[in-house]
N, C-alpha and C. Protein backbone atom coordinates (compact mmCIF):
# COMPACT_ATOMS: atom_id res chain seq x y z
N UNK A 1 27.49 181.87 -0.55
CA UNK A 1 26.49 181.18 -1.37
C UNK A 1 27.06 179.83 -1.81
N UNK A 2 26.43 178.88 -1.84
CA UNK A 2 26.57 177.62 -2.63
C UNK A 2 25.80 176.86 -3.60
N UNK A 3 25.86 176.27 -4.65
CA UNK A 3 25.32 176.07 -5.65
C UNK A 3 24.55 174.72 -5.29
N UNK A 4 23.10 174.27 -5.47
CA UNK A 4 22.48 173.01 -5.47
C UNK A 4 23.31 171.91 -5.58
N UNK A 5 24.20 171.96 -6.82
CA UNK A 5 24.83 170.91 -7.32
C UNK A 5 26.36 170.83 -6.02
N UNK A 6 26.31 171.47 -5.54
CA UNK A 6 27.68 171.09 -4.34
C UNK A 6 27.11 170.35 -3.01
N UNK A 7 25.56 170.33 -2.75
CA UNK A 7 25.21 169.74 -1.87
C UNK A 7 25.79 168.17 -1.50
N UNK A 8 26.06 168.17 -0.47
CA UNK A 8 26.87 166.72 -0.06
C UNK A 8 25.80 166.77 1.69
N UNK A 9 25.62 165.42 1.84
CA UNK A 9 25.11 165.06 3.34
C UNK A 9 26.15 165.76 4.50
N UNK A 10 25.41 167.19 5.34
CA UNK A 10 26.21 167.48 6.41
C UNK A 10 26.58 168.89 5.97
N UNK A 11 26.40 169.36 4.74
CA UNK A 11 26.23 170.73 4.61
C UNK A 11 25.06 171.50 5.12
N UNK A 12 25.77 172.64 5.63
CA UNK A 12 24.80 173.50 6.41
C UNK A 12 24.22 174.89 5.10
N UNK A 13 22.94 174.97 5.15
CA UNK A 13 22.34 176.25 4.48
C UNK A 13 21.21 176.71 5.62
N UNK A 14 21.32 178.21 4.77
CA UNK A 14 20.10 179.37 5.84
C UNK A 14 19.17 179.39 4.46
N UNK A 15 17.73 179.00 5.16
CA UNK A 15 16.34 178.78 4.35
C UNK A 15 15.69 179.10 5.15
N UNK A 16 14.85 180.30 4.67
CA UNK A 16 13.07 180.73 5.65
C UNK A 16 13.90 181.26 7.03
N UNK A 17 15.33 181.68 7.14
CA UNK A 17 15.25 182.79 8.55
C UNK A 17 15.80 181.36 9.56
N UNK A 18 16.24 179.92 8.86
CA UNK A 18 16.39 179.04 9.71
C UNK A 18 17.43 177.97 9.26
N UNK A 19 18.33 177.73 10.14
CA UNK A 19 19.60 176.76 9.37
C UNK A 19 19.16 175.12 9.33
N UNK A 20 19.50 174.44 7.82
CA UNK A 20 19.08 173.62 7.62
C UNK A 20 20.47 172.60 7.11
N UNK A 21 20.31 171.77 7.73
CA UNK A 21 21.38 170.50 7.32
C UNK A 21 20.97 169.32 6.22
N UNK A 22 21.60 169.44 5.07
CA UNK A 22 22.04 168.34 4.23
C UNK A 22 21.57 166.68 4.59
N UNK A 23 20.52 166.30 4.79
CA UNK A 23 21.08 164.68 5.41
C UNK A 23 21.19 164.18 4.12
N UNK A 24 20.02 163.94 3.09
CA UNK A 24 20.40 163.51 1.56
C UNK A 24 20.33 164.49 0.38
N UNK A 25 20.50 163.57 -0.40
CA UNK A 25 20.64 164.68 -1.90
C UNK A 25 20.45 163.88 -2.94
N UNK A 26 19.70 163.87 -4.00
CA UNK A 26 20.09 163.14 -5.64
C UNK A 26 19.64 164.02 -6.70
N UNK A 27 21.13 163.93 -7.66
CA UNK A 27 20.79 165.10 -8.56
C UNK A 27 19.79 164.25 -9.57
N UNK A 28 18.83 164.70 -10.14
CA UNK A 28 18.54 163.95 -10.99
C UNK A 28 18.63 164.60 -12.83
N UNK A 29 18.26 164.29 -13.66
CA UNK A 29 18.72 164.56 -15.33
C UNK A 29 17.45 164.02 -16.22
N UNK A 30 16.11 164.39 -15.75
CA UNK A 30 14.88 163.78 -16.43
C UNK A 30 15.64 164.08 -18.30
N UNK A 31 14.80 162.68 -18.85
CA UNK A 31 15.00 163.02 -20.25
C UNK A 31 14.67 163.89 -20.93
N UNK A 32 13.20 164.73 -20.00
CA UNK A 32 12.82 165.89 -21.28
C UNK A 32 12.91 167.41 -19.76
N UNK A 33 13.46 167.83 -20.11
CA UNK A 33 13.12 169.30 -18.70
C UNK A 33 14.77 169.04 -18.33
N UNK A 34 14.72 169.76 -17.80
CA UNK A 34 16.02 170.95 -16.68
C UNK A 34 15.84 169.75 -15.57
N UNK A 35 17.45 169.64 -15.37
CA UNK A 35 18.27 168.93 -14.08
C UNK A 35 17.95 169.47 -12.81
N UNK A 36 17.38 168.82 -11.79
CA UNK A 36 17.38 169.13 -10.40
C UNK A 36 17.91 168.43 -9.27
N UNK A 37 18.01 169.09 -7.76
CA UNK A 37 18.31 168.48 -7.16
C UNK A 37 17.08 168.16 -6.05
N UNK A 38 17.22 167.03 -5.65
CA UNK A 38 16.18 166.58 -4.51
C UNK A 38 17.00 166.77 -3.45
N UNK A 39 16.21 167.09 -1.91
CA UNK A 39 16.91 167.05 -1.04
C UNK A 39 15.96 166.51 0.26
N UNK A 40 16.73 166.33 1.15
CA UNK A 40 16.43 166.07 2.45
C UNK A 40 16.78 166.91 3.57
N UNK A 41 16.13 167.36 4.01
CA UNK A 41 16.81 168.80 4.72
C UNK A 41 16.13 168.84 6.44
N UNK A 42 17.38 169.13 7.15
CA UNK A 42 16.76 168.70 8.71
C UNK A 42 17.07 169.80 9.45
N UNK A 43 16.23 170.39 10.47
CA UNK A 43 16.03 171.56 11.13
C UNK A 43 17.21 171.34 12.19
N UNK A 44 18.34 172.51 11.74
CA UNK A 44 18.97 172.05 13.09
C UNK A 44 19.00 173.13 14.56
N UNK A 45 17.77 173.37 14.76
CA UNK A 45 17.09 174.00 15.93
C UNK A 45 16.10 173.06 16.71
N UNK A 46 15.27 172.42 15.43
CA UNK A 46 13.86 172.07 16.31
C UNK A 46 14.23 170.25 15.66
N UNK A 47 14.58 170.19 14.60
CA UNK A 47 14.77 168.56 14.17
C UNK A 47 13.64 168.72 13.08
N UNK A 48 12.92 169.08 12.52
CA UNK A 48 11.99 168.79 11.39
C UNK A 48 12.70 168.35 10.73
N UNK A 49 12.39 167.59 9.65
CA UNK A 49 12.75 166.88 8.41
C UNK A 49 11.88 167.54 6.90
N UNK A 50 12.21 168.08 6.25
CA UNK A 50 11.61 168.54 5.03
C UNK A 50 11.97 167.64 3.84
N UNK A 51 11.31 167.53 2.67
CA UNK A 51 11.72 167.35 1.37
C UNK A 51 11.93 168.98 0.22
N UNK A 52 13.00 168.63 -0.26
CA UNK A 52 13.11 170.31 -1.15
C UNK A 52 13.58 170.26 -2.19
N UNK A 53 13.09 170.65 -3.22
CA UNK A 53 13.17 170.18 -4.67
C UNK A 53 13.93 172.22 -5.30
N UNK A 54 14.96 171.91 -5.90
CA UNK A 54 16.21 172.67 -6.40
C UNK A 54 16.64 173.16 -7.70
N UNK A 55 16.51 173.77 -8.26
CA UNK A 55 16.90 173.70 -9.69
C UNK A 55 18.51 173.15 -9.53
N UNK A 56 18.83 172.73 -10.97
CA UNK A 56 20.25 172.24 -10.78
C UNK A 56 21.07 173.61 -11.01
N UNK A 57 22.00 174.08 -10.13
CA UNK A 57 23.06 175.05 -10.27
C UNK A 57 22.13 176.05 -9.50
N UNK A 58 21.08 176.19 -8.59
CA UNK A 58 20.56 177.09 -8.24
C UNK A 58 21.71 177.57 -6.81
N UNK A 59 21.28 178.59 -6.11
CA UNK A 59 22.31 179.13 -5.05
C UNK A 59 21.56 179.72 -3.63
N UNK A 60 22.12 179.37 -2.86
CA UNK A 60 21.42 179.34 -1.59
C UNK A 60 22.63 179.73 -0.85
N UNK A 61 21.81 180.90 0.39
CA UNK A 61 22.95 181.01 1.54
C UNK A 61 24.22 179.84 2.31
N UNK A 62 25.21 179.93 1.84
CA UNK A 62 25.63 178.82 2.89
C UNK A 62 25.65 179.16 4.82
N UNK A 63 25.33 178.06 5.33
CA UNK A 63 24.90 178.99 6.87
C UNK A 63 26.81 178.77 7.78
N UNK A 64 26.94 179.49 8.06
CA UNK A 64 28.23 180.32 8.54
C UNK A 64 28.25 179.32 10.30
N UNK A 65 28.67 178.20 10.75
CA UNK A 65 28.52 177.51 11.81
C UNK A 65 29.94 177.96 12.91
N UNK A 66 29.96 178.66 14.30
CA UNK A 66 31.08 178.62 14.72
C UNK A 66 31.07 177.76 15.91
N UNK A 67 32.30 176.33 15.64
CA UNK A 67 32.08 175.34 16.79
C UNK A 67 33.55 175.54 17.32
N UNK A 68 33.18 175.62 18.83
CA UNK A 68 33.93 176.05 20.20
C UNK A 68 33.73 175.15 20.74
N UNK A 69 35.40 174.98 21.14
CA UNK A 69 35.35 173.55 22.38
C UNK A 69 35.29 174.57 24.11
N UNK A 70 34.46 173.95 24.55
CA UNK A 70 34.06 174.71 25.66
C UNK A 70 34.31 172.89 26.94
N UNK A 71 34.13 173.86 28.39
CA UNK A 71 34.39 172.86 29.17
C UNK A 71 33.22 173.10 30.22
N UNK A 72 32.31 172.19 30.26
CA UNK A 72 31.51 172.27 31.82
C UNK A 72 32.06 172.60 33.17
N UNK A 73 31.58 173.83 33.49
CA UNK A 73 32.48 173.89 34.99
C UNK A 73 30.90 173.39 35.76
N UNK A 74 30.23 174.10 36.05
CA UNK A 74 29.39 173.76 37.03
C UNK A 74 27.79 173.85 36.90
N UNK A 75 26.41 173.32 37.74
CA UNK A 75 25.31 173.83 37.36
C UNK A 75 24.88 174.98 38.34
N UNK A 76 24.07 175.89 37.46
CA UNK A 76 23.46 176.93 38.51
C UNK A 76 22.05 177.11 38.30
N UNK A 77 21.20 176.75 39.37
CA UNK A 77 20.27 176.51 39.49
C UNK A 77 18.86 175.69 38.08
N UNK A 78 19.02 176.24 36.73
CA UNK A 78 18.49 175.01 35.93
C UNK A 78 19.21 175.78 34.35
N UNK A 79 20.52 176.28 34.77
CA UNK A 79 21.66 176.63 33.50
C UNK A 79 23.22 175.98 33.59
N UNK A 80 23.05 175.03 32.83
CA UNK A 80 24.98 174.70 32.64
C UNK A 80 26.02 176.26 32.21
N UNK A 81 26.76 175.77 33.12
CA UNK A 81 28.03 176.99 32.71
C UNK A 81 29.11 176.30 32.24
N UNK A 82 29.35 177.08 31.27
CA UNK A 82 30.73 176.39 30.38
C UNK A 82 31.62 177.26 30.18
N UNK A 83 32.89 176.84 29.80
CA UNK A 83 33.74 177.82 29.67
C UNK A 83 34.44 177.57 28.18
N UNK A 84 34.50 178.79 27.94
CA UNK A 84 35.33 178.86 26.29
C UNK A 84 36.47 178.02 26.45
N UNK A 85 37.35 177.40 26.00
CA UNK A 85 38.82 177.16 26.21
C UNK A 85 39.83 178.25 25.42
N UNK A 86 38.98 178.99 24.60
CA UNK A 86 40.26 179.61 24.26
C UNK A 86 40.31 181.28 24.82
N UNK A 87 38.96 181.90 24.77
CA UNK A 87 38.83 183.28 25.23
C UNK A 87 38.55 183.19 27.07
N UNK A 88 38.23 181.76 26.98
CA UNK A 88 37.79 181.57 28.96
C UNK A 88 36.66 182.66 29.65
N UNK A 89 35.43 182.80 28.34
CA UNK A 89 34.47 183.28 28.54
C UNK A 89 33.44 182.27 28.85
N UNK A 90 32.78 182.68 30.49
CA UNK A 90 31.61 181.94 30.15
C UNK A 90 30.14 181.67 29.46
N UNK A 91 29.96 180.71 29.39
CA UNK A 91 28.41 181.01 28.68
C UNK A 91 27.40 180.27 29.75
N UNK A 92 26.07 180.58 29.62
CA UNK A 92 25.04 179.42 29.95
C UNK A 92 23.68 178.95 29.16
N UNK A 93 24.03 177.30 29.35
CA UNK A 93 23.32 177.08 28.42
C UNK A 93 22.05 176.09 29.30
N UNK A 94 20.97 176.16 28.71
CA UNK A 94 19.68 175.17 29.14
C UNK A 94 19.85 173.83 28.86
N UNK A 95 18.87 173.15 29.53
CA UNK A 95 19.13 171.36 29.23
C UNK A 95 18.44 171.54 27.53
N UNK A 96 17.75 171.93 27.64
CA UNK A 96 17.29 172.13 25.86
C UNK A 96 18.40 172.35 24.78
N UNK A 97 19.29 173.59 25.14
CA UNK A 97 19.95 173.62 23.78
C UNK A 97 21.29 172.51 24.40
N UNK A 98 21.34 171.54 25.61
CA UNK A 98 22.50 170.58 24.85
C UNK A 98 21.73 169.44 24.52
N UNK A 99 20.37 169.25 25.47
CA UNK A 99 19.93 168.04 24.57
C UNK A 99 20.19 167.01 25.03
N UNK A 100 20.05 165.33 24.47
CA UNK A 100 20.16 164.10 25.21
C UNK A 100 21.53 163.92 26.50
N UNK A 101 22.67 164.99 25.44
CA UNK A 101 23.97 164.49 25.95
C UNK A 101 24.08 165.75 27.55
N UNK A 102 22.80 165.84 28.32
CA UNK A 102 22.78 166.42 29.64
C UNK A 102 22.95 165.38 30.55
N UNK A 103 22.56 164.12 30.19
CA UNK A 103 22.67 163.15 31.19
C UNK A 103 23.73 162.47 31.52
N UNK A 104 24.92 162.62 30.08
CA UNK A 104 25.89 163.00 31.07
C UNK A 104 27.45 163.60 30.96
N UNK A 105 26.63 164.82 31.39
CA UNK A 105 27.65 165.43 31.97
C UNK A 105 28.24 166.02 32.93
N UNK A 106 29.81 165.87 33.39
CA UNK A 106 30.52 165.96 34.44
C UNK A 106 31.19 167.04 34.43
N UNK A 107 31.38 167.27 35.43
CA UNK A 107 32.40 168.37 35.82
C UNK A 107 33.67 168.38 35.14
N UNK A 108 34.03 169.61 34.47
CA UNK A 108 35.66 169.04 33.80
C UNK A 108 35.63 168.55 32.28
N UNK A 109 34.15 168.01 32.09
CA UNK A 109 33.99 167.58 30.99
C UNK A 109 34.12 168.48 29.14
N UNK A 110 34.63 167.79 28.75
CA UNK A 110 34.61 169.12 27.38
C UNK A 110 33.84 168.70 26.48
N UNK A 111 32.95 169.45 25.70
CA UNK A 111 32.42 169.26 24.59
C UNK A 111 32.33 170.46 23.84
N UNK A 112 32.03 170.15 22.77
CA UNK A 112 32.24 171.48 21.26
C UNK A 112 30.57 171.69 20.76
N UNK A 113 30.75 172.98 21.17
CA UNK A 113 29.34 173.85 21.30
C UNK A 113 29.61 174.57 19.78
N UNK A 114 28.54 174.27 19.01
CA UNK A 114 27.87 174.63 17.47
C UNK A 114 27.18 175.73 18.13
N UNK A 115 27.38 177.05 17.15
CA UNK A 115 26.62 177.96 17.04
C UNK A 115 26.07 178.92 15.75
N UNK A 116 24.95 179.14 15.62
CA UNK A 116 25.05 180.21 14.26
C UNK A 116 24.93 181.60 14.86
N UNK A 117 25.49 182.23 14.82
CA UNK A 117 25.44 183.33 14.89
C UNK A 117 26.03 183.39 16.47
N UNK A 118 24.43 184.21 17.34
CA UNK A 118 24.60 183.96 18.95
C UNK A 118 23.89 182.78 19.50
N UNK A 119 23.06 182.25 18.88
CA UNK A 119 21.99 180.85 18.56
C UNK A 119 22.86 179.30 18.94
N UNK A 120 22.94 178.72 19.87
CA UNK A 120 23.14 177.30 19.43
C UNK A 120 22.14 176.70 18.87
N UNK A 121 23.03 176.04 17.98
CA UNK A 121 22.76 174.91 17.14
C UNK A 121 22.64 173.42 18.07
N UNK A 122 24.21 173.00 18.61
CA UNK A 122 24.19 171.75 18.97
C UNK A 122 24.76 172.02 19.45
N UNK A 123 25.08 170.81 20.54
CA UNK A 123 26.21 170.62 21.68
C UNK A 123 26.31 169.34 21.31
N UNK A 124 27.95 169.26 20.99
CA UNK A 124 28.77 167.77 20.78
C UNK A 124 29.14 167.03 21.76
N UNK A 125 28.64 166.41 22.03
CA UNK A 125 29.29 165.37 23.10
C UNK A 125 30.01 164.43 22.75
N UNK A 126 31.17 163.83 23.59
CA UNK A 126 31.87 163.02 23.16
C UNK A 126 31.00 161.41 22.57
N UNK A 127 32.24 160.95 22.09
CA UNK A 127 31.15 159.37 21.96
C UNK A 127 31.11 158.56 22.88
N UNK A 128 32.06 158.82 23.61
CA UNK A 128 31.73 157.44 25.10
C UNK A 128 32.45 158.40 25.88
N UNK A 129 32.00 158.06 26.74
CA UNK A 129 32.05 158.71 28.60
C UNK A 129 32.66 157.81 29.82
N UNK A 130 33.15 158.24 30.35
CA UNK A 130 34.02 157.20 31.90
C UNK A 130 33.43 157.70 32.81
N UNK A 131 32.26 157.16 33.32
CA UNK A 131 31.18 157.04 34.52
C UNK A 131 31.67 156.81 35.94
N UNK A 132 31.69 156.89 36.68
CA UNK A 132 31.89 155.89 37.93
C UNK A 132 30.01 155.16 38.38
N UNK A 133 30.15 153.93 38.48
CA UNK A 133 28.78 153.54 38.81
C UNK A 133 28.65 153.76 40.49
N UNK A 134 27.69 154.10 41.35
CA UNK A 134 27.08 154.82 42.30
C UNK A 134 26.25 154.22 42.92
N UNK A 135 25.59 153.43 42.29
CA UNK A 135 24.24 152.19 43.10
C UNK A 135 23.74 151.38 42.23
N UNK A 136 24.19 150.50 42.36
CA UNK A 136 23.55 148.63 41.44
C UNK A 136 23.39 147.84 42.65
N UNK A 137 22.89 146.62 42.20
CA UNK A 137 22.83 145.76 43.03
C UNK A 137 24.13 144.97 43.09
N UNK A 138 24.49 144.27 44.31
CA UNK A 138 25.87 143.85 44.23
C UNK A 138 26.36 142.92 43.27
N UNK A 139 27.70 142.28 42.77
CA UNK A 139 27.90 141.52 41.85
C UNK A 139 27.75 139.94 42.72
N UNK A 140 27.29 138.94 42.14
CA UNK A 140 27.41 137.43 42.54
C UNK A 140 28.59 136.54 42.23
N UNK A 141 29.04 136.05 43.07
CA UNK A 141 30.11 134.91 42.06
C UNK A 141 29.74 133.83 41.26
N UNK A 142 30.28 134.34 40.18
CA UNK A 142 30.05 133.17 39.11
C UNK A 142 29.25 134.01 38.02
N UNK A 143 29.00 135.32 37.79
CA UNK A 143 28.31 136.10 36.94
C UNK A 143 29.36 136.60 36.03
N UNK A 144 28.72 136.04 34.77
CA UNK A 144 29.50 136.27 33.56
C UNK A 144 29.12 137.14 32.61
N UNK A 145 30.05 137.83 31.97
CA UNK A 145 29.91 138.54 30.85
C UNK A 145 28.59 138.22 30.07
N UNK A 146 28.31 137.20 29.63
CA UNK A 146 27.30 136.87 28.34
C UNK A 146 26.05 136.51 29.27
N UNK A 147 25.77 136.48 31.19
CA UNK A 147 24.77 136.39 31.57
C UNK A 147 23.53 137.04 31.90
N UNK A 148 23.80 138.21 31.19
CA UNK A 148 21.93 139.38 31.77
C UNK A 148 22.95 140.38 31.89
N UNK A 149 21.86 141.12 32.19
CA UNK A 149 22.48 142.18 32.55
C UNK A 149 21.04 143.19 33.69
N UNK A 150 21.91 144.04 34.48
CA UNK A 150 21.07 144.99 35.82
C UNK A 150 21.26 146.41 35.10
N UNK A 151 20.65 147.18 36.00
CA UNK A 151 20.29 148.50 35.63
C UNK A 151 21.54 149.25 36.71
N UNK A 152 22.40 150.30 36.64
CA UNK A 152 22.69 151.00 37.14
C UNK A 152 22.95 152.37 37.13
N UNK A 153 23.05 152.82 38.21
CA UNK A 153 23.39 154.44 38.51
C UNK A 153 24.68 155.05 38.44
N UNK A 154 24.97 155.73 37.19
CA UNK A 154 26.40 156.53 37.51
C UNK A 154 26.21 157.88 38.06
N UNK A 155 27.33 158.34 38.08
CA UNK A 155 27.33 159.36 38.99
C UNK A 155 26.99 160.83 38.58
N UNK A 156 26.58 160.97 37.43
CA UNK A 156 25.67 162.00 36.86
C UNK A 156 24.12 161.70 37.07
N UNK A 157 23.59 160.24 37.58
CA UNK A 157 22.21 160.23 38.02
C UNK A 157 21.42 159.29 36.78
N UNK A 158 22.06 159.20 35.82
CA UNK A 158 21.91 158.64 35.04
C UNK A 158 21.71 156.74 34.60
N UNK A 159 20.54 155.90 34.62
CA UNK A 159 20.49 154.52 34.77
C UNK A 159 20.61 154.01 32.94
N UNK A 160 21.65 153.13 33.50
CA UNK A 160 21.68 152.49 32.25
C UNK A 160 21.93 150.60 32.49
N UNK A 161 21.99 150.11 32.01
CA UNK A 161 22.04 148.45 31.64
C UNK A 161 23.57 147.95 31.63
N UNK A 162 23.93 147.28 32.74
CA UNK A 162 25.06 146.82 32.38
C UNK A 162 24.99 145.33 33.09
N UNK A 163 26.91 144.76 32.60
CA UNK A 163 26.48 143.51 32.98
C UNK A 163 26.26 143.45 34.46
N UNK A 164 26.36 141.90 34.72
CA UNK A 164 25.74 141.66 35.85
C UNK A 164 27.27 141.41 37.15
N UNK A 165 28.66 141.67 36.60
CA UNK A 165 29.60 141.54 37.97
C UNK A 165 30.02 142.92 37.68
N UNK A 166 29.05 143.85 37.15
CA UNK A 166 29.88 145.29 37.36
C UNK A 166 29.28 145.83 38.91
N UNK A 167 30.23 146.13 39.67
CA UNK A 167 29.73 146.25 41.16
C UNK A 167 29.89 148.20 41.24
N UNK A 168 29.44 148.37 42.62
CA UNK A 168 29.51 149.60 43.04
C UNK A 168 30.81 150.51 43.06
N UNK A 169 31.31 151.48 42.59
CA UNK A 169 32.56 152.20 42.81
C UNK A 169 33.50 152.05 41.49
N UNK A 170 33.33 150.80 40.69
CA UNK A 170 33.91 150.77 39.05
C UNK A 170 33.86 152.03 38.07
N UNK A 171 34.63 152.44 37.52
CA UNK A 171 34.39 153.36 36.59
C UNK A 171 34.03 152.57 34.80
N UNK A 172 33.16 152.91 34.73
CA UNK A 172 32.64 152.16 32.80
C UNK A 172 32.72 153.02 31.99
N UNK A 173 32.84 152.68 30.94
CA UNK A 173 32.72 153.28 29.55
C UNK A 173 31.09 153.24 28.89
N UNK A 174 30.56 154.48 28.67
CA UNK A 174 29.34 154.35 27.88
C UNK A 174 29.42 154.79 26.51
N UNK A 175 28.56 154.19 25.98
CA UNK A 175 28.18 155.35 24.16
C UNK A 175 27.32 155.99 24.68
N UNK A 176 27.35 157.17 24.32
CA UNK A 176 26.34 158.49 24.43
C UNK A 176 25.65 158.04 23.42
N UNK A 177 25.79 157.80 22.64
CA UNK A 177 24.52 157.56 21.48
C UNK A 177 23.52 156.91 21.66
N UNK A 178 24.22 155.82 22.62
CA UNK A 178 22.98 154.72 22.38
C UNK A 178 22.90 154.27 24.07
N UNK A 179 23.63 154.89 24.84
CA UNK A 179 23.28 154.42 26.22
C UNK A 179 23.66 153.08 26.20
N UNK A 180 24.72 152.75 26.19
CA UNK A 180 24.77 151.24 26.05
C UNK A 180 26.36 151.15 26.46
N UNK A 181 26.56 150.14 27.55
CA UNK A 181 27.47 149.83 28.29
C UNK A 181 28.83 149.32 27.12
N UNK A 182 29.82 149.82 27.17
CA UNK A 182 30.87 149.24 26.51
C UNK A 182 32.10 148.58 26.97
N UNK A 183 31.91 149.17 28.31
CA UNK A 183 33.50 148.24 29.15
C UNK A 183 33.65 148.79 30.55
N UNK A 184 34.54 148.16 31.00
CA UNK A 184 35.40 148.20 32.14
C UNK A 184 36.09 149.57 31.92
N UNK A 185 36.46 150.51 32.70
CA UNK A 185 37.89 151.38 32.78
C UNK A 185 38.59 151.47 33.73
């Protein structure tokens, strides 16, 4: 259990049969009535966003999260298989429960799989990724850093925006977050 007043952004609670994440909080202290807390509370299954109003010191399940670094071995037919790193059990998971960060992932790759219970929650992906690019259009001489930028293909299938002398066979750096080219590797 945890008390209203311990809420901080990124705490996990179980509400209505469903785990809910912390994004904000303000306690407030009206001049005439009992202290509460306001909250902001985000579905971490489906993504809803709620508002939820708290007595101050009230107590709520805290939700129990177990995150496992697991490693992508391979796809089988429309399920990722991963492997525990520490028990070297596999699991399989859908493009649904990992979500944006399917596009890319590689073979070998590790990320830390959130779960409540037997339920994922989330799949962590790293913050930037080392691609090899696969098909752009060729580089020109005399194409500079600060001139445009082309669309290309790395080798998870995945098109993103980069500059314009990154050629075929380079390995890059991406942000997973934002799809957005960060360098040379």
């Amino acid at each position: 259990m945890i008390s209203s007043n311990d809420f901080r952004p990124g705490v996990t609670i179980e509400l209505d049969g469903s785990v809910w994440r912390v994004v904000e909080f303000l306690h407030v202290k009206p001049g005439k009535g009992s202290a509460f807390v306001r909250t902001k509370l985000k579905n971490a299954q489906n993504g809803n966003v709620v508002e939820r109003t708290f007595r101050a010191g009230e107590t709520v399940p805290q939700a129990t999260l177990d995150k496992r670094a697991m490693q992508y071995i391979y796809k089988d037919a429309d399920q990722f298989v991963f492997m525990d790193m520490e028990t070297y059990e596999q699991a399989r998971l859908s493009s649904k429960e990992i979500g944006e960060g399917v596009k890319y992932l590689n073979e070998g790759m590790e990320v830390n799989v959130i779960k409540w219970g037997e339920q994922v929650i989330e799949v962590d992906m790293p913050k930037s990724v080392v691609l090899e690019v696969t098909e752009t259009d060729p580089g020109i001489k005399g194409d500079t850093a600060s001139g445009g930028s082309k669309p290309a293909t790395v080798e998870t299938g995945t098109q993103i925006m980069v500059p314009l002398f990154i050629s075929k066979g380079e390995r890059i750096k991406i942000d997973t977050r934002n799809d957005s080219y960060l360098g040379r590797e």
